[in-house]
PDB file of N, CA and C in Angstrom:
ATOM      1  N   UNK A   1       0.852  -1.180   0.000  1.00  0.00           N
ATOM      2  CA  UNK A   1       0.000   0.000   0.000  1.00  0.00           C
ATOM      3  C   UNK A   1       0.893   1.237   0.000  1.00  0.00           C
ATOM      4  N   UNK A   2       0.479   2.168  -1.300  1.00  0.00           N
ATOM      5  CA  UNK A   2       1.246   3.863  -0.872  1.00  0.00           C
ATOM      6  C   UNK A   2       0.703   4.802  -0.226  1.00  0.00           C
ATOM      7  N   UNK A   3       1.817   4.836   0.802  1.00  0.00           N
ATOM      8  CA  UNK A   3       1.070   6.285   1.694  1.00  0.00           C
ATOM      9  C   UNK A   3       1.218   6.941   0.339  1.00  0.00           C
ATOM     10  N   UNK A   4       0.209   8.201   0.827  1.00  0.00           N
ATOM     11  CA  UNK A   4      -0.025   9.998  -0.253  1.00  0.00           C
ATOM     12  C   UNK A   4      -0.251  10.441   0.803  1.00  0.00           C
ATOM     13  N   UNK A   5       0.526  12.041   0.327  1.00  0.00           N
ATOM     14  CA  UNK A   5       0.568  12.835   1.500  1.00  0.00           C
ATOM     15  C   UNK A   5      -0.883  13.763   1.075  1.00  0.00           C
ATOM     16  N   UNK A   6      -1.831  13.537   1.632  1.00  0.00           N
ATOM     17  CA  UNK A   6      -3.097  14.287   1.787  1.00  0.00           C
ATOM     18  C   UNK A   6      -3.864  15.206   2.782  1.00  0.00           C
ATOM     19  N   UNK A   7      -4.028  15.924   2.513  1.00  0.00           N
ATOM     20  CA  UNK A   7      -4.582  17.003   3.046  1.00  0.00           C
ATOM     21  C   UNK A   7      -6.284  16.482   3.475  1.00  0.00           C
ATOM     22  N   UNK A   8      -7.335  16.210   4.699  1.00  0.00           N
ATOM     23  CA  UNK A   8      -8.117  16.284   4.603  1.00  0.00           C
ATOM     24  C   UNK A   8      -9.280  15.852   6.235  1.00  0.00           C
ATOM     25  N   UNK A   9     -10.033  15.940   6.152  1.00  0.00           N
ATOM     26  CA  UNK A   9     -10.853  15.623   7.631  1.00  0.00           C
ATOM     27  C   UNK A   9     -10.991  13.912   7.693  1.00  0.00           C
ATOM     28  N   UNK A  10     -10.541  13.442   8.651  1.00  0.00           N
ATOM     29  CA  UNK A  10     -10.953  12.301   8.936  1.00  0.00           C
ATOM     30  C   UNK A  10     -12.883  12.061   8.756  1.00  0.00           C
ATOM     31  N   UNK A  11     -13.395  12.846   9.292  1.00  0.00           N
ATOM     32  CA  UNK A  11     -14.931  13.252   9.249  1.00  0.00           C
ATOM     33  C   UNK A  11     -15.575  12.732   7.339  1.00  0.00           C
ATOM     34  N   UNK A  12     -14.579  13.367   6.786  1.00  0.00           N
ATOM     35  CA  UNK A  12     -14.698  12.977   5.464  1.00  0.00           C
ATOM     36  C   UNK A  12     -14.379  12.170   4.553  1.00  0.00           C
ATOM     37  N   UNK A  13     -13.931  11.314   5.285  1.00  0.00           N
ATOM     38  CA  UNK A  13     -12.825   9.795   4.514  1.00  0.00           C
ATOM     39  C   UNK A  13     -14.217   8.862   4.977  1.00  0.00           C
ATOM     40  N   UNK A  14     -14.946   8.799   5.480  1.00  0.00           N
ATOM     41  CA  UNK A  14     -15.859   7.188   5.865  1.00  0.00           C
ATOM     42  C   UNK A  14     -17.233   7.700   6.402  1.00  0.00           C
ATOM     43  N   UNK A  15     -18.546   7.339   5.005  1.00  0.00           N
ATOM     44  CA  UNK A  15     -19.772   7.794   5.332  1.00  0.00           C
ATOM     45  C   UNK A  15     -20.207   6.821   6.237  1.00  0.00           C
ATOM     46  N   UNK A  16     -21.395   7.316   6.826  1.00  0.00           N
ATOM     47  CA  UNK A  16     -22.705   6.628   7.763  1.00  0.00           C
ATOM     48  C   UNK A  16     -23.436   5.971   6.259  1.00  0.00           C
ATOM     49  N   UNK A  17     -23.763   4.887   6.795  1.00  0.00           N
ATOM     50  CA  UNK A  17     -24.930   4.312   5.806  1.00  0.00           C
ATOM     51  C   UNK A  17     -26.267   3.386   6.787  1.00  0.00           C
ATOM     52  N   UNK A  18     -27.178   3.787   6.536  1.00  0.00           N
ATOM     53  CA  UNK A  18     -28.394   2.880   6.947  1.00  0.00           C
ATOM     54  C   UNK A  18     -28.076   1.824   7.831  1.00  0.00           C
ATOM     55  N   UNK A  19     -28.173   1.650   9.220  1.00  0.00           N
ATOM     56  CA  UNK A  19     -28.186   0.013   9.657  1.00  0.00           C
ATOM     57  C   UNK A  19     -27.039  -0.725   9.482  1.00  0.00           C
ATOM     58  N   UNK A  20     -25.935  -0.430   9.425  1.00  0.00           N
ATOM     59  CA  UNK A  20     -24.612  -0.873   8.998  1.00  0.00           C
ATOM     60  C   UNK A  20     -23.421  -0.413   9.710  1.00  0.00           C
ATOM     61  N   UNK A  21     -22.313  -0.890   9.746  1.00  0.00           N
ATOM     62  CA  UNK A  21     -20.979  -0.314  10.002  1.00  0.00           C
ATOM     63  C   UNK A  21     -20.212   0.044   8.862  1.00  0.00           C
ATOM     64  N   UNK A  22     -19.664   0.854   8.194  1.00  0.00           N
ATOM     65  CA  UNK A  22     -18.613   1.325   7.992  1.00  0.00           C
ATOM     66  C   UNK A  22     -17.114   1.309   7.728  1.00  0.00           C
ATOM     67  N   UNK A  23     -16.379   0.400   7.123  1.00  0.00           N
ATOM     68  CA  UNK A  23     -14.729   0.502   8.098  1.00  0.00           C
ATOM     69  C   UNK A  23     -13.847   0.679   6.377  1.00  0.00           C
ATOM     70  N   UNK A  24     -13.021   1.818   6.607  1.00  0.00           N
ATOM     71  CA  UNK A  24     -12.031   2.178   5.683  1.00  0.00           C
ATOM     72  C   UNK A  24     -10.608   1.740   5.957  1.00  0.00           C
ATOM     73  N   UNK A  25      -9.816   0.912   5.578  1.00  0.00           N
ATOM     74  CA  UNK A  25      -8.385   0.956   6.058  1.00  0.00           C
ATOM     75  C   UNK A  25      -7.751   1.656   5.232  1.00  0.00           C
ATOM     76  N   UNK A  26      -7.006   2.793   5.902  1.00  0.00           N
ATOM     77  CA  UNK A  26      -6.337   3.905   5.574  1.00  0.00           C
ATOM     78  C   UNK A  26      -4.457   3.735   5.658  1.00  0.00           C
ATOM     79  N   UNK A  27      -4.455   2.628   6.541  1.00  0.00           N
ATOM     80  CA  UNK A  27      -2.904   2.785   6.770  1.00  0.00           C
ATOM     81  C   UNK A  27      -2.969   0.962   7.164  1.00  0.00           C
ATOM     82  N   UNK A  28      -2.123   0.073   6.430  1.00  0.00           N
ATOM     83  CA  UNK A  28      -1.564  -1.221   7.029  1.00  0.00           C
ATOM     84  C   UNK A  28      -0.414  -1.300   6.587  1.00  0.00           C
ATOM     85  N   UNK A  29       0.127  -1.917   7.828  1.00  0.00           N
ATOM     86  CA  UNK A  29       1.670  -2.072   8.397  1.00  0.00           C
ATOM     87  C   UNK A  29       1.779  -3.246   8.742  1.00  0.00           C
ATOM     88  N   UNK A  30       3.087  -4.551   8.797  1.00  0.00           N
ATOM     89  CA  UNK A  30       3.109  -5.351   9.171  1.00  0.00           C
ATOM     90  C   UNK A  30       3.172  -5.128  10.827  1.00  0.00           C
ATOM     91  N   UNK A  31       3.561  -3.628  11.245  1.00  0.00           N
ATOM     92  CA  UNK A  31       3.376  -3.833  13.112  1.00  0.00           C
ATOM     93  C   UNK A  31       2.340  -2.513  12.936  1.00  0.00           C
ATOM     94  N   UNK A  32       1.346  -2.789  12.481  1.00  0.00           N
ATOM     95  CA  UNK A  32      -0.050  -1.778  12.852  1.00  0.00           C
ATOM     96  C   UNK A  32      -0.547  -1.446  11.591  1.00  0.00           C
ATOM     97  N   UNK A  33      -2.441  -0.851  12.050  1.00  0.00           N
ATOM     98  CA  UNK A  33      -3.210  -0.061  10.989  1.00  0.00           C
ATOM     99  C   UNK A  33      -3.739   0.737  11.678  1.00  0.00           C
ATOM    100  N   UNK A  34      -4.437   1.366  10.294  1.00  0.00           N
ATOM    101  CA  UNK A  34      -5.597   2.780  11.256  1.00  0.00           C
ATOM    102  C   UNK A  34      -6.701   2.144  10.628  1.00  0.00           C
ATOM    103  N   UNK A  35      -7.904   1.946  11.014  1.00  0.00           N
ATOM    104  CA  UNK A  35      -8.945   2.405  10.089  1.00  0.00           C
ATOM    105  C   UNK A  35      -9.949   3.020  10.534  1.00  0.00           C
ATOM    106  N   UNK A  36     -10.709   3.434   9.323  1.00  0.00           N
ATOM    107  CA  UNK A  36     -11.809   4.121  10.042  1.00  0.00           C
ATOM    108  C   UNK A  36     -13.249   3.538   9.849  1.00  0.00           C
ATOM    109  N   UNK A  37     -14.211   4.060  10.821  1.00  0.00           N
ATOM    110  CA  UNK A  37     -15.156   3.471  11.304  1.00  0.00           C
ATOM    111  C   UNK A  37     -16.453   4.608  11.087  1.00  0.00           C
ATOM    112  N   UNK A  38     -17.801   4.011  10.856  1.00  0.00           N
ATOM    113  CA  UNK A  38     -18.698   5.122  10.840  1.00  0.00           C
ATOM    114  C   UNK A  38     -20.176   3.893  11.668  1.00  0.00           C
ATOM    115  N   UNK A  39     -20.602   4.267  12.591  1.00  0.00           N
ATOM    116  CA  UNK A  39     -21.247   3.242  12.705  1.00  0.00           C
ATOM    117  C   UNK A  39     -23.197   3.893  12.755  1.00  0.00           C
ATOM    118  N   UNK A  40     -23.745   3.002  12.773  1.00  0.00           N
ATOM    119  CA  UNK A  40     -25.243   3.873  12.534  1.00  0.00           C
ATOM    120  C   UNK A  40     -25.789   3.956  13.810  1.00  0.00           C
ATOM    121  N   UNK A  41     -26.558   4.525  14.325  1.00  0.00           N
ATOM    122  CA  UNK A  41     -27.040   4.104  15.510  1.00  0.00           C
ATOM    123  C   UNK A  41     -27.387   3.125  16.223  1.00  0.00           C
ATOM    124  N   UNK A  42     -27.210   2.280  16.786  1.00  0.00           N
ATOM    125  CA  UNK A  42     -27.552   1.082  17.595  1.00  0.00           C
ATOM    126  C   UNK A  42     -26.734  -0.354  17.035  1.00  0.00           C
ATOM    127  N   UNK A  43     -25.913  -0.097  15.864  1.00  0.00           N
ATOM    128  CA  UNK A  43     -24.907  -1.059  15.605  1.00  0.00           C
ATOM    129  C   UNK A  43     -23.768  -0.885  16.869  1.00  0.00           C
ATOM    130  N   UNK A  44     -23.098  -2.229  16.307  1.00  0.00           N
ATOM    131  CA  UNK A  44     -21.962  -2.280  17.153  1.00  0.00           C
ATOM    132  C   UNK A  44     -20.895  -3.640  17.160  1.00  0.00           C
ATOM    133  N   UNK A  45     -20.194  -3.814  17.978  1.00  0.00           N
ATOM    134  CA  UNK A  45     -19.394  -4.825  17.544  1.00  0.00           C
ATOM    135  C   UNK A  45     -19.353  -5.532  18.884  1.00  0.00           C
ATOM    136  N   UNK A  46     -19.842  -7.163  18.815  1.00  0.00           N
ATOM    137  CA  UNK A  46     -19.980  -7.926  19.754  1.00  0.00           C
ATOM    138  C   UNK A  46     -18.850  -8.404  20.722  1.00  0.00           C
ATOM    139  N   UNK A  47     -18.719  -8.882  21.956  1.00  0.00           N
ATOM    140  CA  UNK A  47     -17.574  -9.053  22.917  1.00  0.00           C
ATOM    141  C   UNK A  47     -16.689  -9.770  21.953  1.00  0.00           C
ATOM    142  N   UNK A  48     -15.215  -9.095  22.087  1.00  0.00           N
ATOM    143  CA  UNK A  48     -14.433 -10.102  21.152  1.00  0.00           C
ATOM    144  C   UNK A  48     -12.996  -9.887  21.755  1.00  0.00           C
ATOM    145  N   UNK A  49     -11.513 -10.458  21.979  1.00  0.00           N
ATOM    146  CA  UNK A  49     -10.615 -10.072  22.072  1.00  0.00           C
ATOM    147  C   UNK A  49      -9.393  -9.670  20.928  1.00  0.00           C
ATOM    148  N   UNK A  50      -8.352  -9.078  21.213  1.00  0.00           N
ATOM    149  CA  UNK A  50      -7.826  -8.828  20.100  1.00  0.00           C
ATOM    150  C   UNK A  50      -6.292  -8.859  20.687  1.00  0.00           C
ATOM    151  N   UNK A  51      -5.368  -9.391  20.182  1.00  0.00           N
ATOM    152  CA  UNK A  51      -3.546  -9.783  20.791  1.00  0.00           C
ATOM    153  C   UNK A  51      -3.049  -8.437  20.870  1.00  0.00           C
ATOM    154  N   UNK A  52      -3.286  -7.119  20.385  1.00  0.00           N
ATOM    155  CA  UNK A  52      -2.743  -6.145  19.981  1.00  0.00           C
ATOM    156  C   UNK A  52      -3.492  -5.144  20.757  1.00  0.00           C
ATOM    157  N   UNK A  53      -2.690  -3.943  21.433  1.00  0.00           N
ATOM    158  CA  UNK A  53      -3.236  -3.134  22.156  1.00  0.00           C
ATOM    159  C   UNK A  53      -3.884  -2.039  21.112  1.00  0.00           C
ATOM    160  N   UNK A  54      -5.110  -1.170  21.020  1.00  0.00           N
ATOM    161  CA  UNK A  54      -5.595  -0.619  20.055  1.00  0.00           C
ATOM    162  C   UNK A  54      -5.782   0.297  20.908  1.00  0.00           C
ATOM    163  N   UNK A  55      -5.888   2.011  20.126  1.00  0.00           N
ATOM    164  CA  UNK A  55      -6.322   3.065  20.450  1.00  0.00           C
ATOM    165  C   UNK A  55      -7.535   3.240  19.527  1.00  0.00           C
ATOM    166  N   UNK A  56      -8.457   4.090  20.555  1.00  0.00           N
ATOM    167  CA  UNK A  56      -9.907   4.457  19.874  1.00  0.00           C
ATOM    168  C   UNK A  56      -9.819   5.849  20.224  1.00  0.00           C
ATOM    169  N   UNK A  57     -10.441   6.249  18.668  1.00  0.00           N
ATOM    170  CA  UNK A  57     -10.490   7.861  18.791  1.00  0.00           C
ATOM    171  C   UNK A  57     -11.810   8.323  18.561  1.00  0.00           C
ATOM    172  N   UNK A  58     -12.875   8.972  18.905  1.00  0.00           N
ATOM    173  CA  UNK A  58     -14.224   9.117  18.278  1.00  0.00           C
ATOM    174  C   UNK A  58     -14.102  10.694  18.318  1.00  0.00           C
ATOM    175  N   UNK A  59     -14.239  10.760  16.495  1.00  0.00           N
ATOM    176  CA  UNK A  59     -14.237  11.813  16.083  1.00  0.00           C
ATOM    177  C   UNK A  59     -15.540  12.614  15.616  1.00  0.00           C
ATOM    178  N   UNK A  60     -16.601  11.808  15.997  1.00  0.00           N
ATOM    179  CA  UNK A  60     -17.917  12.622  15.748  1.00  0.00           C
ATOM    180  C   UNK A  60     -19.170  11.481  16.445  1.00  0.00           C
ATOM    181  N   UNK A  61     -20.032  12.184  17.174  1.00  0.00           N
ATOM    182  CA  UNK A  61     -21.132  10.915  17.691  1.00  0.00           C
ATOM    183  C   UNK A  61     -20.880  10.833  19.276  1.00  0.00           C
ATOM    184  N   UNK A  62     -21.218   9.570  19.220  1.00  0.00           N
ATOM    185  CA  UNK A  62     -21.020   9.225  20.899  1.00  0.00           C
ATOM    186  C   UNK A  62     -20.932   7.629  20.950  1.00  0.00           C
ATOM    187  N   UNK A  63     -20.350   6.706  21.912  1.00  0.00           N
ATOM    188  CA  UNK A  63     -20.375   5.683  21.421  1.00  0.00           C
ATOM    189  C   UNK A  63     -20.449   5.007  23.296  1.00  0.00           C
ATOM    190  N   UNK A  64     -20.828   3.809  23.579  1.00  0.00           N
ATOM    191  CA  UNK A  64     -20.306   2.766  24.464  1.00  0.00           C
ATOM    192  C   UNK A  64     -18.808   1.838  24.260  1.00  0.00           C
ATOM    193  N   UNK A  65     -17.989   2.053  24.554  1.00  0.00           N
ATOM    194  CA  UNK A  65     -17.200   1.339  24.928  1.00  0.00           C
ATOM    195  C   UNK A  65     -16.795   0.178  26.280  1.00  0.00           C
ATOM    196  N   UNK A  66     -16.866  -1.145  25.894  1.00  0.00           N
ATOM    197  CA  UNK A  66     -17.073  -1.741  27.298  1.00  0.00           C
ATOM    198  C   UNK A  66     -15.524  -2.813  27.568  1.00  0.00           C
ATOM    199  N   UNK A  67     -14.717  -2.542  27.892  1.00  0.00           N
ATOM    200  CA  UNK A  67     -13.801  -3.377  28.547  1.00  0.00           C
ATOM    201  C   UNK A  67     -13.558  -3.975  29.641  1.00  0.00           C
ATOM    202  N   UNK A  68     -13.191  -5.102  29.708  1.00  0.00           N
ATOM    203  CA  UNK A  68     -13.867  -5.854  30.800  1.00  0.00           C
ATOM    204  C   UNK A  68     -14.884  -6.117  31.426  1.00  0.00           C
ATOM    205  N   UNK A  69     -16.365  -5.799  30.364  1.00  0.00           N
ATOM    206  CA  UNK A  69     -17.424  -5.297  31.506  1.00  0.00           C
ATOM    207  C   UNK A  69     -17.262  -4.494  31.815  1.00  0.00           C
ATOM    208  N   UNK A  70     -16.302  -3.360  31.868  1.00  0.00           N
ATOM    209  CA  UNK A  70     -16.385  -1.916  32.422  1.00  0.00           C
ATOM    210  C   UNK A  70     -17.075  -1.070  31.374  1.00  0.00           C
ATOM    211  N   UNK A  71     -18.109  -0.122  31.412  1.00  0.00           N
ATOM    212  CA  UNK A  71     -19.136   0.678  30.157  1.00  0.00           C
ATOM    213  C   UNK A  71     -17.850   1.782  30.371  1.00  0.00           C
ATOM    214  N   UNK A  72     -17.213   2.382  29.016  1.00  0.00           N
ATOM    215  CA  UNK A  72     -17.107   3.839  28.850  1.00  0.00           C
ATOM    216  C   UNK A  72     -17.943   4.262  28.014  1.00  0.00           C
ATOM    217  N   UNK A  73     -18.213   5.898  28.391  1.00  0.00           N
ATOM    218  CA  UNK A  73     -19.521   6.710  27.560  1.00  0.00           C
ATOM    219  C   UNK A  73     -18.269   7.662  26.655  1.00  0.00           C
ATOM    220  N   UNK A  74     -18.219   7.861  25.065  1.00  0.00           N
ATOM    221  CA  UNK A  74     -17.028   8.315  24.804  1.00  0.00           C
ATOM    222  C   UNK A  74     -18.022   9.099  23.738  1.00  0.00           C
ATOM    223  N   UNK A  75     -17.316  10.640  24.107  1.00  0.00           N
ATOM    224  CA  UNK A  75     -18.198  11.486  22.824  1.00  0.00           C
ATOM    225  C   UNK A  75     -17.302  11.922  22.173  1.00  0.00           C
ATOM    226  N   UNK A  76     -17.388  12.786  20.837  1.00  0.00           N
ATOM    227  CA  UNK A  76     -16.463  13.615  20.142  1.00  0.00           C
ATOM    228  C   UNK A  76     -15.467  13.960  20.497  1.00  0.00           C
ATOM    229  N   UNK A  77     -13.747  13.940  20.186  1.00  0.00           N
ATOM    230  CA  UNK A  77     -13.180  14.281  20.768  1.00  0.00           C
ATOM    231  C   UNK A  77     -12.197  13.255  21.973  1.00  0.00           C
ATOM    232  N   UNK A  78     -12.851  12.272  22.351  1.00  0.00           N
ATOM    233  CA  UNK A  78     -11.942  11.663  23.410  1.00  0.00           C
ATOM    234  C   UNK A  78     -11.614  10.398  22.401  1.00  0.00           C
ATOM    235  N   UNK A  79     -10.945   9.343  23.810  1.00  0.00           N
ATOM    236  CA  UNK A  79     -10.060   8.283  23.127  1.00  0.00           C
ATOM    237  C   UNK A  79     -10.279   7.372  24.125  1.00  0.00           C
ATOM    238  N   UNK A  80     -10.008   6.267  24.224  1.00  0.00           N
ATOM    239  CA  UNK A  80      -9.763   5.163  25.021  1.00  0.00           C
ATOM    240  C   UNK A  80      -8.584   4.266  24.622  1.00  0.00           C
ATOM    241  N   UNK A  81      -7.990   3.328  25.170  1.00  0.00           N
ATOM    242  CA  UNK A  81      -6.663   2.231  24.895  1.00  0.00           C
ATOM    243  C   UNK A  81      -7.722   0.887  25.227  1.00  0.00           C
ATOM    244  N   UNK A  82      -7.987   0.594  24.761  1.00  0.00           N
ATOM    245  CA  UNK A  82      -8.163  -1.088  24.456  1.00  0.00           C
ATOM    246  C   UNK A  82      -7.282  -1.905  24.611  1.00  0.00           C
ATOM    247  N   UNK A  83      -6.632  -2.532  25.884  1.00  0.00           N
ATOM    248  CA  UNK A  83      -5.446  -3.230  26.192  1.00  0.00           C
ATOM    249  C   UNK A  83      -5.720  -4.310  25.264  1.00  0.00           C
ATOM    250  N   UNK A  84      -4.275  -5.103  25.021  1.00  0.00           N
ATOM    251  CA  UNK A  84      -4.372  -6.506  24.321  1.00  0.00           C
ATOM    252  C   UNK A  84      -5.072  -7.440  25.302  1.00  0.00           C
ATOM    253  N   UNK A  85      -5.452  -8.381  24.066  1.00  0.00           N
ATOM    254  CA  UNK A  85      -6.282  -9.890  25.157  1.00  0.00           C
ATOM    255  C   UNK A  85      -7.288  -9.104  26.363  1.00  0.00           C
ATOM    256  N   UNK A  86      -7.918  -8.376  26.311  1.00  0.00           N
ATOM    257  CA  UNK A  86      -8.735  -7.617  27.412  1.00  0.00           C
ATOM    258  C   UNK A  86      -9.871  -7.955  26.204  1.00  0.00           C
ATOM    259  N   UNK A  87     -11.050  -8.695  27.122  1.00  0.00           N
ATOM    260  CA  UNK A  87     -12.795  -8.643  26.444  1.00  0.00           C
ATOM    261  C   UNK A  87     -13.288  -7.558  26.236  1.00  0.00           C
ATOM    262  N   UNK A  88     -13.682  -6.904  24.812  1.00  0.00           N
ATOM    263  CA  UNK A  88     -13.869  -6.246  24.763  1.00  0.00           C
ATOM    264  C   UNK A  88     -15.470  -5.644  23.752  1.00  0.00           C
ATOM    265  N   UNK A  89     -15.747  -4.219  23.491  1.00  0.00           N
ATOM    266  CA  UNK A  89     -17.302  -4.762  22.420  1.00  0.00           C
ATOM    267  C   UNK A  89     -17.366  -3.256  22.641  1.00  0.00           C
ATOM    268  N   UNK A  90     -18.279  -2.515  21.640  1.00  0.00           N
ATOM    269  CA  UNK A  90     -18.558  -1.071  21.196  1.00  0.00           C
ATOM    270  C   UNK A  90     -20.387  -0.953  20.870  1.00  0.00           C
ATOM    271  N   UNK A  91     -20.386   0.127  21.252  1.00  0.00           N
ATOM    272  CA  UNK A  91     -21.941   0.007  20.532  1.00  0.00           C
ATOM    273  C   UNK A  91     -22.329   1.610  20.626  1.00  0.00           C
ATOM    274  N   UNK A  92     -22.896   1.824  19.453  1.00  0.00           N
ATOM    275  CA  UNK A  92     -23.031   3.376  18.610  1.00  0.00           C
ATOM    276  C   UNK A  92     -24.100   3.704  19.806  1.00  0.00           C
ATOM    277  N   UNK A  93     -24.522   4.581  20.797  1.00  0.00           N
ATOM    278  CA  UNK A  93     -25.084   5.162  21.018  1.00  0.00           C
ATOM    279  C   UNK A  93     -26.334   6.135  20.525  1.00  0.00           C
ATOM    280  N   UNK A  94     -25.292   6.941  19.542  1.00  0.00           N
ATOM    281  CA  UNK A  94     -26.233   7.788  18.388  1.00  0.00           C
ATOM    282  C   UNK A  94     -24.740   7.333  17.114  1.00  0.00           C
ATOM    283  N   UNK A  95     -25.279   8.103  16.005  1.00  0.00           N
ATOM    284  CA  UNK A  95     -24.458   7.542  15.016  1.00  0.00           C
ATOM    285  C   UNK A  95     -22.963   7.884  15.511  1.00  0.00           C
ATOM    286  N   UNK A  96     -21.960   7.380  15.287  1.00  0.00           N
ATOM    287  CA  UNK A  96     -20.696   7.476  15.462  1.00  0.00           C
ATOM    288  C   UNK A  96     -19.585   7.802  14.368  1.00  0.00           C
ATOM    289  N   UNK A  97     -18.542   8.211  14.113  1.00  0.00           N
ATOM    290  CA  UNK A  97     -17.500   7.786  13.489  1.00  0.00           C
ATOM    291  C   UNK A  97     -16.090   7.866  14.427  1.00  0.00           C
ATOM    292  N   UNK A  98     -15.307   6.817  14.010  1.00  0.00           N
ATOM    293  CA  UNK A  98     -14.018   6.284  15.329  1.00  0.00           C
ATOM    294  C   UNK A  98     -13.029   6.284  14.122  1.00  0.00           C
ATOM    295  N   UNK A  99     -11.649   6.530  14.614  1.00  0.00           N
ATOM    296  CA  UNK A  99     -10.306   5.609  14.022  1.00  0.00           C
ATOM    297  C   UNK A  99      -9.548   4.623  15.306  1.00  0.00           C
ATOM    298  N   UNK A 100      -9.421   3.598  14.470  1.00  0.00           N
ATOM    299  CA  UNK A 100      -9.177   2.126  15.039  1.00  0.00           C
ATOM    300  C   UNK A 100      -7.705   2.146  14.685  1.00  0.00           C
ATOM    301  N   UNK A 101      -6.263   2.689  15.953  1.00  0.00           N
ATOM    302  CA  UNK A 101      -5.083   2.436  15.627  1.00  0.00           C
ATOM    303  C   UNK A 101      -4.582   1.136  16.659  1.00  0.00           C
ATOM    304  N   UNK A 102      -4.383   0.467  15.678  1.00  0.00           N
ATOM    305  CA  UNK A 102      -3.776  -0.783  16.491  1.00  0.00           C
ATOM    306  C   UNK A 102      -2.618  -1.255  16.301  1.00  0.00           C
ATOM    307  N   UNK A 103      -1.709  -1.494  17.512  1.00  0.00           N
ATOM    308  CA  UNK A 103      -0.486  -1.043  17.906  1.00  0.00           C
ATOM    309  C   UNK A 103       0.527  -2.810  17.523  1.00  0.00           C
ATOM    310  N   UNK A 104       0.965  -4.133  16.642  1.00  0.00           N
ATOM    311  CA  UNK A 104       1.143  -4.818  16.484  1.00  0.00           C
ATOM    312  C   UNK A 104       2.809  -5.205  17.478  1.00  0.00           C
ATOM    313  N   UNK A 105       3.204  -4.211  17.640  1.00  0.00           N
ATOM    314  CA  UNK A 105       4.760  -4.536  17.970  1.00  0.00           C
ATOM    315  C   UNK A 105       4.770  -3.585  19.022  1.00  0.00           C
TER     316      UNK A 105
END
């Protein structure tokens, strides 16, 4: 994949669509990616684990984030760390859009 050096809003790289999720990969690396995420209201992504520690960024919306069973409420603007191997699951609140950087090495 070629990086290009681009000028532009994350906001504007990955639409909302009807009842659905969303996901653009923007950057893969053999030790990490970004992608991005747009989710609709009341979608979400079921308890799952992942080997790799990931950062969440929500750049528009509001979302549930639950690790360990612990609920975070995450609006515009903030972030969370998603430790590796930690149970984890998301769910759009109102519509959302996130970037998903996950950290391989």
């Amino acid at each position: 994949m070629n990086i290009v050096e681009q000028v532009g809003k994350l906001v504007d790289l990955v639409n909302y669509q009807d009842g659905s999720i969303v996901s653009k990969e923007i950057i893969k690396k053999g030790k990490g990616t970004v992608t991005l995420f747009a989710f609709d209201k009341g979608q979400g992504l079921s308890e799952h684990t992942a080997p790799f520690d990931a950062l969440v960024y929500v750049f528009d919306g509001s979302a549930e984030v639950i690790i360990s069973g612990k609920p975070h409420s995450l609006k515009a603007g903030e972030t969370i760390i998603m430790p590796a191997n930690k149970v984890h699951a998301l769910k759009a609140e109102e519509r959302f859009k996130m970037f998903l950087v996950m950290v391989k090495e």
